[in-house]
Protein backbone atom coordinates (compact mmCIF):
# COMPACT_ATOMS: atom_id res chain seq x y z
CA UNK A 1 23.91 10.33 17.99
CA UNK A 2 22.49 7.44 16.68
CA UNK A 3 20.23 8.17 13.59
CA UNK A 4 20.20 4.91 11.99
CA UNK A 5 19.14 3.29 15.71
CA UNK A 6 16.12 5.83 15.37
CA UNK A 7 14.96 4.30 11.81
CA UNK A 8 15.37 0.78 12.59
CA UNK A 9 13.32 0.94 15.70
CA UNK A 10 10.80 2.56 13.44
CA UNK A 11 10.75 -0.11 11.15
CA UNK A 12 10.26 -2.56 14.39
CA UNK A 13 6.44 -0.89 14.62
CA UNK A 14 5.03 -3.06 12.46
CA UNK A 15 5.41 -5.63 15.05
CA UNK A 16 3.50 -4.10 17.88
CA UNK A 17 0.26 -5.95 17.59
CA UNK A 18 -3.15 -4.58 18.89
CA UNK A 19 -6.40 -6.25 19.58
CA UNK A 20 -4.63 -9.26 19.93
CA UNK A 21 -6.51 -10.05 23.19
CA UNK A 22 -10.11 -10.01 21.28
CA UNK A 23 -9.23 -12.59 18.01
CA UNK A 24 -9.85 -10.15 15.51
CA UNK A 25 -10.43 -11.01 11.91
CA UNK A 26 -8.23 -8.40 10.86
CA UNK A 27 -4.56 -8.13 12.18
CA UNK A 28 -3.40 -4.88 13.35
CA UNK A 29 -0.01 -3.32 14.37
CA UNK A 30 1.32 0.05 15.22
CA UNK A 31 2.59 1.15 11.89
CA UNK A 32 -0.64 0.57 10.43
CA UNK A 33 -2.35 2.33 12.70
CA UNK A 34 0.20 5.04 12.82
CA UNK A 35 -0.37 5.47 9.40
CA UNK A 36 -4.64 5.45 9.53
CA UNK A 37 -4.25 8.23 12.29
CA UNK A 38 -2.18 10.30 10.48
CA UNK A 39 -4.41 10.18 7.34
CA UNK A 40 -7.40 11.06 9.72
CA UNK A 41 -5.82 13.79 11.39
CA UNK A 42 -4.60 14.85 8.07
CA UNK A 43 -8.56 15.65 7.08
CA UNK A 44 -9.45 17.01 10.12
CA UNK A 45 -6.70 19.88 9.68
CA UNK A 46 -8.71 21.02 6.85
CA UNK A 47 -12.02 20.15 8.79
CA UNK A 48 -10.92 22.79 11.25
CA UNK A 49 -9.57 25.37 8.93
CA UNK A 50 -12.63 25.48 7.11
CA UNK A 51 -14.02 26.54 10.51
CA UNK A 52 -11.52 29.02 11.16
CA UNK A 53 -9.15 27.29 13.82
CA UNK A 54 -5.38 27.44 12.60
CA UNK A 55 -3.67 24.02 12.92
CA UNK A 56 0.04 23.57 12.88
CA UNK A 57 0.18 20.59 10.19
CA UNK A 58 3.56 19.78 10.58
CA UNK A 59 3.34 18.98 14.55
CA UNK A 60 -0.10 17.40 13.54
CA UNK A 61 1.50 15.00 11.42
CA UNK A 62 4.61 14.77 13.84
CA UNK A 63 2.58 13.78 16.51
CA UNK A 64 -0.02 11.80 14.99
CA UNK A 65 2.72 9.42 13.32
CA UNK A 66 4.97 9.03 16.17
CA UNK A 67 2.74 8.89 19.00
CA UNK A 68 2.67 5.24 19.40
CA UNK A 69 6.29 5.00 18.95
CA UNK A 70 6.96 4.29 22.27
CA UNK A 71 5.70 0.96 22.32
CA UNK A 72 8.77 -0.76 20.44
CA UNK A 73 10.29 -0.57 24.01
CA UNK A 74 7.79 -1.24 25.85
CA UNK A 75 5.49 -3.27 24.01
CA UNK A 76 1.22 -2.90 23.81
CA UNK A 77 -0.22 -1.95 26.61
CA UNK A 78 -4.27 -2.91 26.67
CA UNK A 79 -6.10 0.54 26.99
CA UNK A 80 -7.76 -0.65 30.13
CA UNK A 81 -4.62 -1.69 31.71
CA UNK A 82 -3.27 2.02 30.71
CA UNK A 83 -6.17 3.44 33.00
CA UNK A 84 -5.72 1.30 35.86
CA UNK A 85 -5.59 3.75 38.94
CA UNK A 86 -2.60 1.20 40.93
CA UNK A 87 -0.60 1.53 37.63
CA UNK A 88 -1.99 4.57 35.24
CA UNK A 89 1.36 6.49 37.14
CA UNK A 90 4.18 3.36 36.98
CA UNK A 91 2.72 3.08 33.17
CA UNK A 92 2.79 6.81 32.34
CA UNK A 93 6.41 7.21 33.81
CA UNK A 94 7.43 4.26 31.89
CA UNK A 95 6.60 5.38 28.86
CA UNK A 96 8.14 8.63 29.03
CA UNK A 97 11.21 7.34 29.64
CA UNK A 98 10.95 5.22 26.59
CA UNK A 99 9.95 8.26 24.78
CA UNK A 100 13.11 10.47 25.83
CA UNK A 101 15.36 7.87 25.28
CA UNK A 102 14.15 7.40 21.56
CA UNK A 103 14.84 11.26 21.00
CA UNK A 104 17.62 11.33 22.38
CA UNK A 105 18.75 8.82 19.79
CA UNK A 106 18.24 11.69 17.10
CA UNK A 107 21.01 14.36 15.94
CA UNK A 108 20.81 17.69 18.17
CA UNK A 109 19.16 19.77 15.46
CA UNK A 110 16.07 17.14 15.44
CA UNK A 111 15.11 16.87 18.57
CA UNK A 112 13.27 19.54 19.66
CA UNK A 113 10.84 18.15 16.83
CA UNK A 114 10.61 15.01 17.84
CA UNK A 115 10.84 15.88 21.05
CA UNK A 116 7.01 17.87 20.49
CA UNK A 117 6.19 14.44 18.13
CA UNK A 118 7.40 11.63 20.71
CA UNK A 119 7.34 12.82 24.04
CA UNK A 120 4.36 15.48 23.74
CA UNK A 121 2.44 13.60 21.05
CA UNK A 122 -1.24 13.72 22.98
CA UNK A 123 -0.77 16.42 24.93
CA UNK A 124 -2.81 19.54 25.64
CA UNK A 125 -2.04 21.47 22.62
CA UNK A 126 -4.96 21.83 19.82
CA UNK A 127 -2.82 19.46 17.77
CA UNK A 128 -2.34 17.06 21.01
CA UNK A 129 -6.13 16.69 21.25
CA UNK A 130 -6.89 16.44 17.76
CA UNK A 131 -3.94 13.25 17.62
CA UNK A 132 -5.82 12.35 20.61
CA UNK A 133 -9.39 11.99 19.62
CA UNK A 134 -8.75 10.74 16.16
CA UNK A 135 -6.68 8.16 18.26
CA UNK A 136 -9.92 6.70 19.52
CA UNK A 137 -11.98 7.51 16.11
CA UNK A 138 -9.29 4.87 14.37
CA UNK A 139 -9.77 2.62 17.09
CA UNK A 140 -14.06 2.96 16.72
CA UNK A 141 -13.48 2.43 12.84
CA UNK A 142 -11.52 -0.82 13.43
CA UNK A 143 -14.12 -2.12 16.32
CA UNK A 144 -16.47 -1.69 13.64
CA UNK A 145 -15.19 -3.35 10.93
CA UNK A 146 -14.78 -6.37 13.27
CA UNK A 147 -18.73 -5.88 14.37
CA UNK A 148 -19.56 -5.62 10.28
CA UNK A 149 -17.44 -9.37 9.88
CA UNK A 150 -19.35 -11.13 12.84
CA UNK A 151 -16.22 -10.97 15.56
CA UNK A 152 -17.93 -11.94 18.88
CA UNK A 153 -15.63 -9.78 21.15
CA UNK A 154 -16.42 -6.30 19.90
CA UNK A 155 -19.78 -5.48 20.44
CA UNK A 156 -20.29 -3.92 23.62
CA UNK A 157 -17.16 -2.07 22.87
CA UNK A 158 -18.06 -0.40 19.51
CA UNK A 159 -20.88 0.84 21.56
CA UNK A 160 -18.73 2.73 23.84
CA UNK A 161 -16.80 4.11 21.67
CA UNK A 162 -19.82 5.86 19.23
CA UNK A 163 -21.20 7.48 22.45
CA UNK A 164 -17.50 8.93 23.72
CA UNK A 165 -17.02 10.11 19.96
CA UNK A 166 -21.04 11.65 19.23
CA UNK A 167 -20.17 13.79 22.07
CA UNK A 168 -16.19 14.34 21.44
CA UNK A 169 -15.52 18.67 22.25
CA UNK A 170 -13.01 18.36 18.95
CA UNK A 171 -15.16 19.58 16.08
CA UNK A 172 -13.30 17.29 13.43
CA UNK A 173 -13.66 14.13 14.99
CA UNK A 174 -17.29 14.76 15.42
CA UNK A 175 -17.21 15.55 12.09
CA UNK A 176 -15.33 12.72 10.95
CA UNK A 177 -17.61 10.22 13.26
CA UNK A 178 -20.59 12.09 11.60
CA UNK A 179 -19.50 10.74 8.45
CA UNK A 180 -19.29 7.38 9.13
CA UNK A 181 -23.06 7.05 11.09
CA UNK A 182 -24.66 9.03 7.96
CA UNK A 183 -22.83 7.10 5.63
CA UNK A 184 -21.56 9.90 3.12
CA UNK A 185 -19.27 9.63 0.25
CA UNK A 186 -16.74 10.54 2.97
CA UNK A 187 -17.04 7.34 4.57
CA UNK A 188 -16.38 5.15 1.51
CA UNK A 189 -12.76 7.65 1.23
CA UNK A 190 -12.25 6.26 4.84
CA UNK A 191 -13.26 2.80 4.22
CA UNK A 192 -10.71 2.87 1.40
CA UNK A 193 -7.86 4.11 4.20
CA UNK A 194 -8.60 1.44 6.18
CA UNK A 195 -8.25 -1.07 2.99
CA UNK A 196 -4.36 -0.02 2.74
CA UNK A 197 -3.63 -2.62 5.35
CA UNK A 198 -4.73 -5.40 3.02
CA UNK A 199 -3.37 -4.20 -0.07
CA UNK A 200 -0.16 -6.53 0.53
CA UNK A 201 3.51 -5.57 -1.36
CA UNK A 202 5.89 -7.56 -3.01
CA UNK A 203 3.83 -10.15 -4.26
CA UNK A 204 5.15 -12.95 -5.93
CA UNK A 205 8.35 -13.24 -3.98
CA UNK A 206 9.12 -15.37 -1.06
CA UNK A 207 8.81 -12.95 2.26
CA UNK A 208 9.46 -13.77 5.35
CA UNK A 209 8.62 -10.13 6.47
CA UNK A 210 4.85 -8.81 6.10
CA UNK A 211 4.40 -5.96 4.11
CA UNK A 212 1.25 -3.67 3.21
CA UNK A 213 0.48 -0.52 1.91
CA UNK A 214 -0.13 0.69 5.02
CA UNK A 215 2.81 -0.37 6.98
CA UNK A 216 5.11 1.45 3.69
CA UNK A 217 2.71 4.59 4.00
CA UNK A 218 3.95 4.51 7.55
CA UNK A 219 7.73 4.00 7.30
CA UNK A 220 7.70 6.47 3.93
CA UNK A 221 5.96 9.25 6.25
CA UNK A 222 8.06 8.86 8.84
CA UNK A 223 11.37 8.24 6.91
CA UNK A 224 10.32 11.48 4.82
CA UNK A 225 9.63 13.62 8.29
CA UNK A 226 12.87 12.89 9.11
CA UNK A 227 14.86 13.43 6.18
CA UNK A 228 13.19 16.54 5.51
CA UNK A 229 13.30 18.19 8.71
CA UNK A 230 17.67 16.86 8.44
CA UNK A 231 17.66 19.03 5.19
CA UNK A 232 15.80 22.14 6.38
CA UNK A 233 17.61 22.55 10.29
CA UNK A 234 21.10 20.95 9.49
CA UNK A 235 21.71 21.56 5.81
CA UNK A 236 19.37 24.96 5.50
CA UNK A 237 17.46 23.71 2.21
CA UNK A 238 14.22 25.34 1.93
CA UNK A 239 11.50 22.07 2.23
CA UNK A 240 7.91 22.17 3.08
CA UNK A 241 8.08 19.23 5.34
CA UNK A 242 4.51 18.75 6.37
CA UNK A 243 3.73 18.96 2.27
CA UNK A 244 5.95 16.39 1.84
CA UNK A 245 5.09 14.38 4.76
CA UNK A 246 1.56 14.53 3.50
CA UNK A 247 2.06 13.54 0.20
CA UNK A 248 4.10 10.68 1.77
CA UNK A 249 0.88 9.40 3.30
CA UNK A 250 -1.28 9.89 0.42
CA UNK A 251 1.10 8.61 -2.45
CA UNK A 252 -0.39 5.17 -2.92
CA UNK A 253 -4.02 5.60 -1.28
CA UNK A 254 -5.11 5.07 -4.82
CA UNK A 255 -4.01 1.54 -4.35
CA UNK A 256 -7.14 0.61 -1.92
CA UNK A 257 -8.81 0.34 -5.58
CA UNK A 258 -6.35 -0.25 -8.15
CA UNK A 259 -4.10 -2.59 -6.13
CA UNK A 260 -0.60 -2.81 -5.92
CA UNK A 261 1.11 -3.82 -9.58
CA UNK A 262 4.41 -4.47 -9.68
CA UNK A 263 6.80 -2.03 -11.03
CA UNK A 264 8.62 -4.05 -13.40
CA UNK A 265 4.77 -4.65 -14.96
CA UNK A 266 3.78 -0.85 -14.73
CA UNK A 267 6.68 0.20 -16.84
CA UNK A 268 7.81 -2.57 -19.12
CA UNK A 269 7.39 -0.43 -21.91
CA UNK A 270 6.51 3.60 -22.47
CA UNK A 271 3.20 2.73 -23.39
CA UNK A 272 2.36 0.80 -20.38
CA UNK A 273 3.75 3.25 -18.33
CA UNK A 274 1.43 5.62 -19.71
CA UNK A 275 -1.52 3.96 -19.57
CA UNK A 276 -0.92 2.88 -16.02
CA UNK A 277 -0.39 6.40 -15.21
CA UNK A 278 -4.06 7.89 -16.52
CA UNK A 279 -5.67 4.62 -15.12
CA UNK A 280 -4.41 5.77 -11.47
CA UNK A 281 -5.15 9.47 -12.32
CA UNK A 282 -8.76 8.60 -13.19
CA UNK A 283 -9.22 6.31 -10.07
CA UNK A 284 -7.33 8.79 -8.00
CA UNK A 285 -9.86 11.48 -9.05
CA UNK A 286 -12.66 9.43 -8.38
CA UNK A 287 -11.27 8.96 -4.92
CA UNK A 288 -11.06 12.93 -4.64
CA UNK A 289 -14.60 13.05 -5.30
CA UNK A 290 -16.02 11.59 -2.53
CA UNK A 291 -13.97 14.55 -0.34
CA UNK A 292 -15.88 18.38 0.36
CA UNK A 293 -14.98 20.19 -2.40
CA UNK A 294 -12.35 22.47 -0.08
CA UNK A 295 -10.02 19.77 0.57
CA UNK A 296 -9.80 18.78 -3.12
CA UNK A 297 -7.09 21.36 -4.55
CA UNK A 298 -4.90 19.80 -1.22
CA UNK A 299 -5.62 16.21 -1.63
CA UNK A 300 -5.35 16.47 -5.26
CA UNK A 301 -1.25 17.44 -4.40
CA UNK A 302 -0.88 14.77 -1.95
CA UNK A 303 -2.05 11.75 -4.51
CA UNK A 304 -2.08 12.59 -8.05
CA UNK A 305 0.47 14.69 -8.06
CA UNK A 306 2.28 13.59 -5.08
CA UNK A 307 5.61 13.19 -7.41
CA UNK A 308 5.34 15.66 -9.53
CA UNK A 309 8.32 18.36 -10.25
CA UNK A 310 8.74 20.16 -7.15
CA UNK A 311 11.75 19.40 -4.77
CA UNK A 312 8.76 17.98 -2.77
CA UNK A 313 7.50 15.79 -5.48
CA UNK A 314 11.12 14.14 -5.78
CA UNK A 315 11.82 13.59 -2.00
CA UNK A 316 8.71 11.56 -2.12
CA UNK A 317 10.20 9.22 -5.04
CA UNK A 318 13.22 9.32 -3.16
CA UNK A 319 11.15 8.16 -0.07
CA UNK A 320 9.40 5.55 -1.77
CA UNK A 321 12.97 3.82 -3.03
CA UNK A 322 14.41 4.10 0.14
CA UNK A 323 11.58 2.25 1.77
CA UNK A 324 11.78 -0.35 -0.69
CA UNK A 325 15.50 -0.54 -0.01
CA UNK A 326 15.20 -0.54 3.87
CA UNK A 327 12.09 -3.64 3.34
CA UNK A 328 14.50 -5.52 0.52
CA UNK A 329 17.78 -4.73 3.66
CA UNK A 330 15.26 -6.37 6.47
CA UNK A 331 14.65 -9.37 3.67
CA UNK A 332 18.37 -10.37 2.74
CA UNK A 333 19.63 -11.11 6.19
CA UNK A 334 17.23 -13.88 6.12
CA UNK A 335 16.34 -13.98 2.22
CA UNK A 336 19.52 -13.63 0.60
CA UNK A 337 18.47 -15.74 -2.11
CA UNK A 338 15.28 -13.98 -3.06
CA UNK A 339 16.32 -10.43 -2.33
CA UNK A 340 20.31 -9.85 -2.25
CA UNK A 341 20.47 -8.91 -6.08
CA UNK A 342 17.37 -6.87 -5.77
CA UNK A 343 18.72 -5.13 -2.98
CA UNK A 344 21.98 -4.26 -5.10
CA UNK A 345 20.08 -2.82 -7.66
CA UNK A 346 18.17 -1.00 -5.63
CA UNK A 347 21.08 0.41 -3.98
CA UNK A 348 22.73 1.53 -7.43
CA UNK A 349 19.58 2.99 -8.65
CA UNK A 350 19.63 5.21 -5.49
CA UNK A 351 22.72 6.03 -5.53
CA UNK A 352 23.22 6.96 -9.16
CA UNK A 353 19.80 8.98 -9.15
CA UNK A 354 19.80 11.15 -5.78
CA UNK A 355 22.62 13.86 -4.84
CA UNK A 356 20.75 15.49 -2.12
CA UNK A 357 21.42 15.82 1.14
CA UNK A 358 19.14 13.22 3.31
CA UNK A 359 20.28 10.78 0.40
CA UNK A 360 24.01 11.10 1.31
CA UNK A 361 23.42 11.52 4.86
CA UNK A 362 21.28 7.96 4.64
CA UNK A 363 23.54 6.26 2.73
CA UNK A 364 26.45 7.39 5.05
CA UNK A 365 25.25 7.04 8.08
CA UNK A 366 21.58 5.53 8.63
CA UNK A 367 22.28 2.52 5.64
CA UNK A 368 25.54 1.47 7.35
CA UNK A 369 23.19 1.14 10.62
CA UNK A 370 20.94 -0.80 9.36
CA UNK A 371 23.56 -3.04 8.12
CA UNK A 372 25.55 -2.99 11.67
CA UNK A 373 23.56 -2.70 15.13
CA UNK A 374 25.35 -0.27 16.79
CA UNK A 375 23.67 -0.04 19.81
């Protein structure tokens, strides 16, 4: 097995560009996009339970972050290239082997998951489609943002993709495209998703790797689907996964207002901290407004209280340090000056705080990876 492999070519999605053909104003990359889906597909599971249809969240989630993850072997692949009929089957067969080959990077117990999340990820099941539709919906929302900033290349496309989604059979991502055209409050909620990937991390230090709160929402959800599914089938602790998975992709959406402050700021004294903490629950509530009222109680979990006291609520603190520690790990090899001490401290403060068992198992096995390519 070789876990640690599995993360760091998960941490290599935030260099799979898209659009790169058309000059967009905005850059884009798989993680980011990863991320955006997942938060999509997220509402639309409580878009279709509200209509009676029973959606397994966790392969959801599973499916709708991993789906792309393919392409860190074998790169982007424009969509119209994909759908070429003298390569749609070399293509297709190509990336399934890249798919397998990822799992089969993974520890027995995980891989029928990922398995259904890699390999299966669009497929024909409810959850399939859903991944698959709000697949394109992401991909109208960024068209349009390019159209609403005067990019010359996106017209004719954005066009396209309105009349494949007014008419999708999915029920959510009509819904969800429904939204956007009419303008409700739910639109501004998305608009503020798609704002994560310019809410940029770790300012005021010199980076030579790009960081956003979208690219951590991605590597947090995916680091925490992982760890939590190691803890429930190898070491038999009872975890919600797809609560914390969720909560994973929510933690910081508040940030698409608020921006990212530095933690050192946020808590440099008690009273800071404190006042911080009811500025972000206000804005978060405001944010939870603009929502139906039925998803609030759920979305409510996933970002106010997304660290609260459950073993859930710690596993996504324990998330968000180890993401910091894998980004501050990237930064040293090439940064030592800016980041090695950091990174040390980092390291202690993990080690000193968490006794669970993802936290050993990473710091065993996946940190040591990370450290030394092993294959």
């Amino acid at each position: 097995m070789h876990n640690g492999t599995f993360i760091r070519k998960m941490t290599r999605m935030q260099n799979v560009q898209r659009w790169d053909e058309y000059a967009p104003h905005y850059h884009d990359n798989a993680a980011s996009h990863s991320f955006r889906v997942a938060v999509f597909s997220l509402i639309a599971a409580y878009v279709e339970k509200e209509n009676g249809r029973d959606v397994d969240l966790l392969d959801l989630l599973g499916k709708a972050i991993f789906h792309d993850m393919n392409e860190v072997q074998t790169g982007p692949i424009m969509h119209r290239t994909k759908k070429e009929p003298t390569l749609i089957g070399h293509i297709e067969r190509m990336e399934r082997t890249a798919s397998l080959g990822l799992v089969e990077l993974l520890s027995q117990s995980l891989r029928p998951h990922f398995h259904r999340f890699v390999v299966e990820a669009e497929d024909d099941s409810f959850e399939g489609r859903i991944v698959d539709g709000i697949d394109s919906f992401d991909a109208m929302l960024f068209v349009r943002r390019e159209v609403a900033h005067g990019s010359p290349h996106f017209d004719d496309k954005l066009e396209e993709m309105k009349t494949a989604l007014r008419h999708h059979p999915i029920d959510s991502v009509r819904w969800l495209f429904d939204q956007v055209e009419a303008e409700t409050d739910v639109l501004r909620f998305i608009e503020n998703v798609m704002r994560m990937d310019s809410v940029r991390r770790w300012k005021g230090r010199f980076n030579t790797i790009d960081d956003n709160d979208a690219i951590h929402g991605f590597r947090a959800a995916a680091l925490g689907m992982f760890s939590g599914l190691l803890e429930r089938e190898k070491y038999n602790v009872d975890v919600d996964v797809a609560e914390l998975v969720a909560r994973l992709l929510c933690h910081d959406l508040v940030e698409g207002v608020t921006g990212d402050v530095l933690g050192p700021v946020k808590h440099s004294t008690q009273e800071t901290g404190a006042a911080f903490e009811a500025y972000e629950r206000a804005e978060s509530e405001r944010l939870l407004g603009l929502l139906p009222a039925y998803m609030q109680p759920a979305f409510r979990r996933y970002m106010a209280d997304s660290k609260d006291d459950t073993y859930e609520g710690m596993l996504v603190d324990m998330m968000d340090k180890l993401d910091a520690l894998i980004k501050m790990n990237m930064e040293r090899k090439m940064n030592g000056a800016e980041y090695e001490v950091t990174y040390r401290e980092q390291l202690r403060k993990v080690q000193m705080r968490y006794e669970n068992p993802s936290m050993i198992f990473f710091l065993a096995y996946i940190l040591h990876d990370l450290d030394y390519v092993t294959s």
